[in-house]
N, C-alpha and C. Protein backbone atom coordinates (compact mmCIF):
# COMPACT_ATOMS: atom_id res chain seq x y z
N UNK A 1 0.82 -1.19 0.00
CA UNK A 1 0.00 0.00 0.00
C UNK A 1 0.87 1.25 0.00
N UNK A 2 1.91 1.29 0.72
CA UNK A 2 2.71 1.98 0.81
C UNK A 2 3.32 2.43 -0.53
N UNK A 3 3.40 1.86 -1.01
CA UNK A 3 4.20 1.61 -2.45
C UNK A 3 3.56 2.16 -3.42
N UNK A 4 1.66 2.24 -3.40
CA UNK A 4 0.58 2.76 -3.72
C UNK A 4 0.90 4.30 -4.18
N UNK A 5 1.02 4.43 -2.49
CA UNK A 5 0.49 5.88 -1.86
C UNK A 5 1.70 6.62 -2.66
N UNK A 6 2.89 6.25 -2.51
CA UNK A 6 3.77 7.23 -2.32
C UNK A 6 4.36 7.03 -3.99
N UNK A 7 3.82 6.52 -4.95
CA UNK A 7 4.56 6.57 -6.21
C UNK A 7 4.86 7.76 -7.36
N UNK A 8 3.73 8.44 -7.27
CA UNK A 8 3.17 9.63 -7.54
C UNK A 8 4.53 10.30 -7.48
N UNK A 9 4.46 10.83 -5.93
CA UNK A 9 6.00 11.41 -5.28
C UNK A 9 7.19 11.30 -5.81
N UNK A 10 7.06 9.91 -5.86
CA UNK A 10 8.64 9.26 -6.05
C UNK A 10 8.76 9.54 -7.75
N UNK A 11 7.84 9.30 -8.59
CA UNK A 11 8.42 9.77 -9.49
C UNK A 11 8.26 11.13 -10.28
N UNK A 12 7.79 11.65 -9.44
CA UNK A 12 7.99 13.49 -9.78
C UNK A 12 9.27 13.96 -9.45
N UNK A 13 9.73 13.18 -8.37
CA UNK A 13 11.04 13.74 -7.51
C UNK A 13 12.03 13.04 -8.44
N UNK A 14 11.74 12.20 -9.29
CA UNK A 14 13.00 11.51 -10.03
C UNK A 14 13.05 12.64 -11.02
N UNK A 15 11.70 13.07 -12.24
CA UNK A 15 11.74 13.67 -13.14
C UNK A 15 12.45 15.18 -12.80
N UNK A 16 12.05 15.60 -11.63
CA UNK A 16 12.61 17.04 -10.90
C UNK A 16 14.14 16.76 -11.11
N UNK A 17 14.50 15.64 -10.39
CA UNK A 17 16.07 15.90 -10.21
C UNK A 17 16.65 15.67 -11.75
N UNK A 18 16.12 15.04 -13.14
CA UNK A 18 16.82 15.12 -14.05
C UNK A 18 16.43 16.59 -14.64
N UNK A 19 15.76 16.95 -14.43
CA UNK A 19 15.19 18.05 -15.58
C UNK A 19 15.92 19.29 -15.08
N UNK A 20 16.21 19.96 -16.13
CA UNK A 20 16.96 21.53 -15.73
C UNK A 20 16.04 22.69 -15.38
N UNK A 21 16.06 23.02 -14.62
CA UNK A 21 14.39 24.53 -15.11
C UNK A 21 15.01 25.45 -16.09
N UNK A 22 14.53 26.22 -16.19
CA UNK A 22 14.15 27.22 -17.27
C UNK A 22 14.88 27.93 -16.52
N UNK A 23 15.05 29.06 -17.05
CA UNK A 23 15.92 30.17 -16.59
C UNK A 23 14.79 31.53 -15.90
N UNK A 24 15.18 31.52 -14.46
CA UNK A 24 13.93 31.96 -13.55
C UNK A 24 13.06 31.68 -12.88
N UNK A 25 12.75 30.13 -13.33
CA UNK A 25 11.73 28.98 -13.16
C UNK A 25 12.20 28.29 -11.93
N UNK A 26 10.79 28.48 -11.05
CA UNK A 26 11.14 28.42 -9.58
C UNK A 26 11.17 26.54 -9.52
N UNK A 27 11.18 25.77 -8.02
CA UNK A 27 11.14 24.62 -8.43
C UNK A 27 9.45 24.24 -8.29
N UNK A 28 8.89 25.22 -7.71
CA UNK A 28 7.62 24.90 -7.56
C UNK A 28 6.97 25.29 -8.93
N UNK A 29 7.24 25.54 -9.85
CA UNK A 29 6.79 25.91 -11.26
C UNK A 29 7.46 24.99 -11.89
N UNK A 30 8.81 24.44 -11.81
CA UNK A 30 9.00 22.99 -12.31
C UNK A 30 8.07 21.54 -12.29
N UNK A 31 8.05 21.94 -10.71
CA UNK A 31 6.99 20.65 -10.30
C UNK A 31 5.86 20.73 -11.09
N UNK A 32 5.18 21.97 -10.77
CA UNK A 32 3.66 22.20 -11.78
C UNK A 32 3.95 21.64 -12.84
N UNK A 33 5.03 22.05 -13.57
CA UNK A 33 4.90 21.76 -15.54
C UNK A 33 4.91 20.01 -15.79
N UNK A 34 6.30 19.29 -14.33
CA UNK A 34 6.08 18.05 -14.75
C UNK A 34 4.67 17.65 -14.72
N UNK A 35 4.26 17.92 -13.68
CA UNK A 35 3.17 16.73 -12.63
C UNK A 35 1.82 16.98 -13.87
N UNK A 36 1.89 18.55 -14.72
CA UNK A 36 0.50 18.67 -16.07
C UNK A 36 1.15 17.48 -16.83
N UNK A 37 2.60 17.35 -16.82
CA UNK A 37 3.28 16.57 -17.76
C UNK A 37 2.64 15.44 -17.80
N UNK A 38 3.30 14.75 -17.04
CA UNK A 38 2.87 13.35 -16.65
C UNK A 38 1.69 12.96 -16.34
N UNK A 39 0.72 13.72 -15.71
CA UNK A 39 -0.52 13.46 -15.73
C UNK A 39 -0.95 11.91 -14.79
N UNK A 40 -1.97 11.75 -14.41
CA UNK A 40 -2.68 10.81 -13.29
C UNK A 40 -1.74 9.09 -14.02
N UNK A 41 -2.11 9.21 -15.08
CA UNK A 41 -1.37 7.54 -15.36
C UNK A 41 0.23 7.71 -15.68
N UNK A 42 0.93 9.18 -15.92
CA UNK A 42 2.25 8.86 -15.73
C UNK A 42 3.09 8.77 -14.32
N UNK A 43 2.19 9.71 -13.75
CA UNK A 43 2.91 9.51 -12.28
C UNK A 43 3.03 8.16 -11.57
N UNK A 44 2.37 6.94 -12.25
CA UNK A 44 2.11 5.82 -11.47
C UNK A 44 3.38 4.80 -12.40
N UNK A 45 3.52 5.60 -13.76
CA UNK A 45 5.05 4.49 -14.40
C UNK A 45 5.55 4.19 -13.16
N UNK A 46 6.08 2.89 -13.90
CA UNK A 46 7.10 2.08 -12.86
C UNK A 46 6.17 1.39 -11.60
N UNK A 47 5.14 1.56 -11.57
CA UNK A 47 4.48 0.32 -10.45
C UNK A 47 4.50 -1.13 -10.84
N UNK A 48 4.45 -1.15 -11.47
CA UNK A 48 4.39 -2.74 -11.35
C UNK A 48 5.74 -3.16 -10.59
N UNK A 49 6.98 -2.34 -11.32
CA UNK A 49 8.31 -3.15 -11.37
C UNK A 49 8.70 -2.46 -9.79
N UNK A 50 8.20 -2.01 -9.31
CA UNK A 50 8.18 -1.15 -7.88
C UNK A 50 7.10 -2.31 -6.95
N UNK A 51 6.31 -2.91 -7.27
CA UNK A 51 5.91 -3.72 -6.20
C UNK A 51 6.23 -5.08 -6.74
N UNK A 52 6.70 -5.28 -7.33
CA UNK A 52 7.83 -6.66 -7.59
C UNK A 52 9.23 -6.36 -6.64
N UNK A 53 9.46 -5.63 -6.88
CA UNK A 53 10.75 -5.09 -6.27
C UNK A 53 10.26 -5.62 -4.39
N UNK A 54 9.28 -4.16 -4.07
CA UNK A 54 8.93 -4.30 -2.97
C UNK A 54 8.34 -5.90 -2.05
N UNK A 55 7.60 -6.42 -2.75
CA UNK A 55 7.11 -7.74 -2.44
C UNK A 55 8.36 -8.93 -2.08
N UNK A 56 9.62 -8.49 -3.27
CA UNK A 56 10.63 -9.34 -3.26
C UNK A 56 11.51 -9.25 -1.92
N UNK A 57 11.76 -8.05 -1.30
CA UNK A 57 12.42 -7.31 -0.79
C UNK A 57 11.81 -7.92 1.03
N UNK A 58 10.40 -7.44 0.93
CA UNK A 58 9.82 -7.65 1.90
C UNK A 58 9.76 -9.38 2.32
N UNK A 59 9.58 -10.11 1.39
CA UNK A 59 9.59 -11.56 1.44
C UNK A 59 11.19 -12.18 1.96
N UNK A 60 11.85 -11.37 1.18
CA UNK A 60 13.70 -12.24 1.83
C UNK A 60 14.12 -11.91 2.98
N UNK A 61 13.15 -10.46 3.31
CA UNK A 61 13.21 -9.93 5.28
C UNK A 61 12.38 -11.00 6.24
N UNK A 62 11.00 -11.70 5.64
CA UNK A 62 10.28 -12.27 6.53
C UNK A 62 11.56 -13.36 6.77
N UNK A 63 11.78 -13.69 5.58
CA UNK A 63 12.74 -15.43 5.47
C UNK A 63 13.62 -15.20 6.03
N UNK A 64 14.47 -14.17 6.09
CA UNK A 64 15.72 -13.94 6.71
C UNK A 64 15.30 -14.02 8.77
N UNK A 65 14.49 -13.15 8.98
CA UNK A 65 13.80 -13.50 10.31
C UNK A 65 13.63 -14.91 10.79
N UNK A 66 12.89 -15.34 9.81
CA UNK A 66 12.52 -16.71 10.36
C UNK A 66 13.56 -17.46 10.59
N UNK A 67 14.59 -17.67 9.27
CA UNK A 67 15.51 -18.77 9.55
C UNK A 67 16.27 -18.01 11.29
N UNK A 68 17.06 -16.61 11.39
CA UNK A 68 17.44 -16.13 12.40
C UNK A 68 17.20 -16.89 13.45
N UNK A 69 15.41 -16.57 13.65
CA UNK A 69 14.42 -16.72 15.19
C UNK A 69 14.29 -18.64 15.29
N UNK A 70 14.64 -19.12 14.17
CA UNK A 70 14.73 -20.84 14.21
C UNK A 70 15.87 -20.67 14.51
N UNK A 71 17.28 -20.29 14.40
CA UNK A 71 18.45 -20.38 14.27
C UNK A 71 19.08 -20.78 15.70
N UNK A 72 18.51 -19.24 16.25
CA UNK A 72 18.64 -19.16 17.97
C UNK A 72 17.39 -19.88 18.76
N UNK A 73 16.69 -20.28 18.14
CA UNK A 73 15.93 -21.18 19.06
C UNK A 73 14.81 -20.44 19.62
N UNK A 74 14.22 -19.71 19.26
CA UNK A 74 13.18 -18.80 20.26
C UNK A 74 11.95 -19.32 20.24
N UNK A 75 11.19 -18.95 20.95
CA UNK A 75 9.77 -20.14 20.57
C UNK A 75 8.68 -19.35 20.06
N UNK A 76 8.19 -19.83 19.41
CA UNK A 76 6.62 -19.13 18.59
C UNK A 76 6.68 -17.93 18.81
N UNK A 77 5.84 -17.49 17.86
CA UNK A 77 5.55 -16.33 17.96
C UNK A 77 4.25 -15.81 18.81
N UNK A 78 4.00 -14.67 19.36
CA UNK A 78 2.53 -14.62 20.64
C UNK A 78 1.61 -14.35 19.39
N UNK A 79 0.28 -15.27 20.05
CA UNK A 79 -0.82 -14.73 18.92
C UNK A 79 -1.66 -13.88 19.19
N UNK A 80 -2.09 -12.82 18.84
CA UNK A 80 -2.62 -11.73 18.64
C UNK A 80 -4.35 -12.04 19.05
N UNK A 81 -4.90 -11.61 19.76
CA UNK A 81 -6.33 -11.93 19.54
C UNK A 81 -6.93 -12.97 20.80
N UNK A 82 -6.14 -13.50 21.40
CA UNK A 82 -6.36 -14.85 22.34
C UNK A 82 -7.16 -14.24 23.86
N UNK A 83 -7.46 -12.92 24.13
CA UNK A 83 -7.89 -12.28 25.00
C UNK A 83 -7.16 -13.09 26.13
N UNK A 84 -7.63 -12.59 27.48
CA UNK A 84 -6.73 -12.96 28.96
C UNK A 84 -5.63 -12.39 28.79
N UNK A 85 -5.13 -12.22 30.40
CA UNK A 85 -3.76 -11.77 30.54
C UNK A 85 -2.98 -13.12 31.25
């Protein structure tokens, strides 16, 4: 979701840092010209290969944990929801 929210951002801030402004051209008048640029379906380029990325990324952290928390021996994890103290 994260990855969702914030793509927009991420790639205005890529197009900002390649693009030169104009001579006078503030960065907040840069931003304006990309973001008419690119428009609602360009700001979202690159999602797919951005939550492949992310999914991949996030998956070799769970695995990496797990083998760890098997490694040293720790026991289960607490389950959430079981009410009582």
């Amino acid at each position: 979701m994260a990855a969702l929210v914030s793509q927009p951002a991420d790639t205005l801030l890529s197009k900002v840092n390649k693009t030169k402004k104009a001579p006078g051209q503030s960065t907040l008048g840069l931003l304006a010209q990309l973001a008419k640029e690119l428009g609602i379906r360009g700001s979202f380029a690159g999602l797919p290969t951005r939550l492949v990325m992310v999914g991949t990324l996030t998956s070799l952290q769970f695995a990496l944990y797990g083998s760890i928390k098997g490694a040293l021996g720790t026991p289960p994890s607490v389950e959430l929801g079981k009410g009582g103290h």
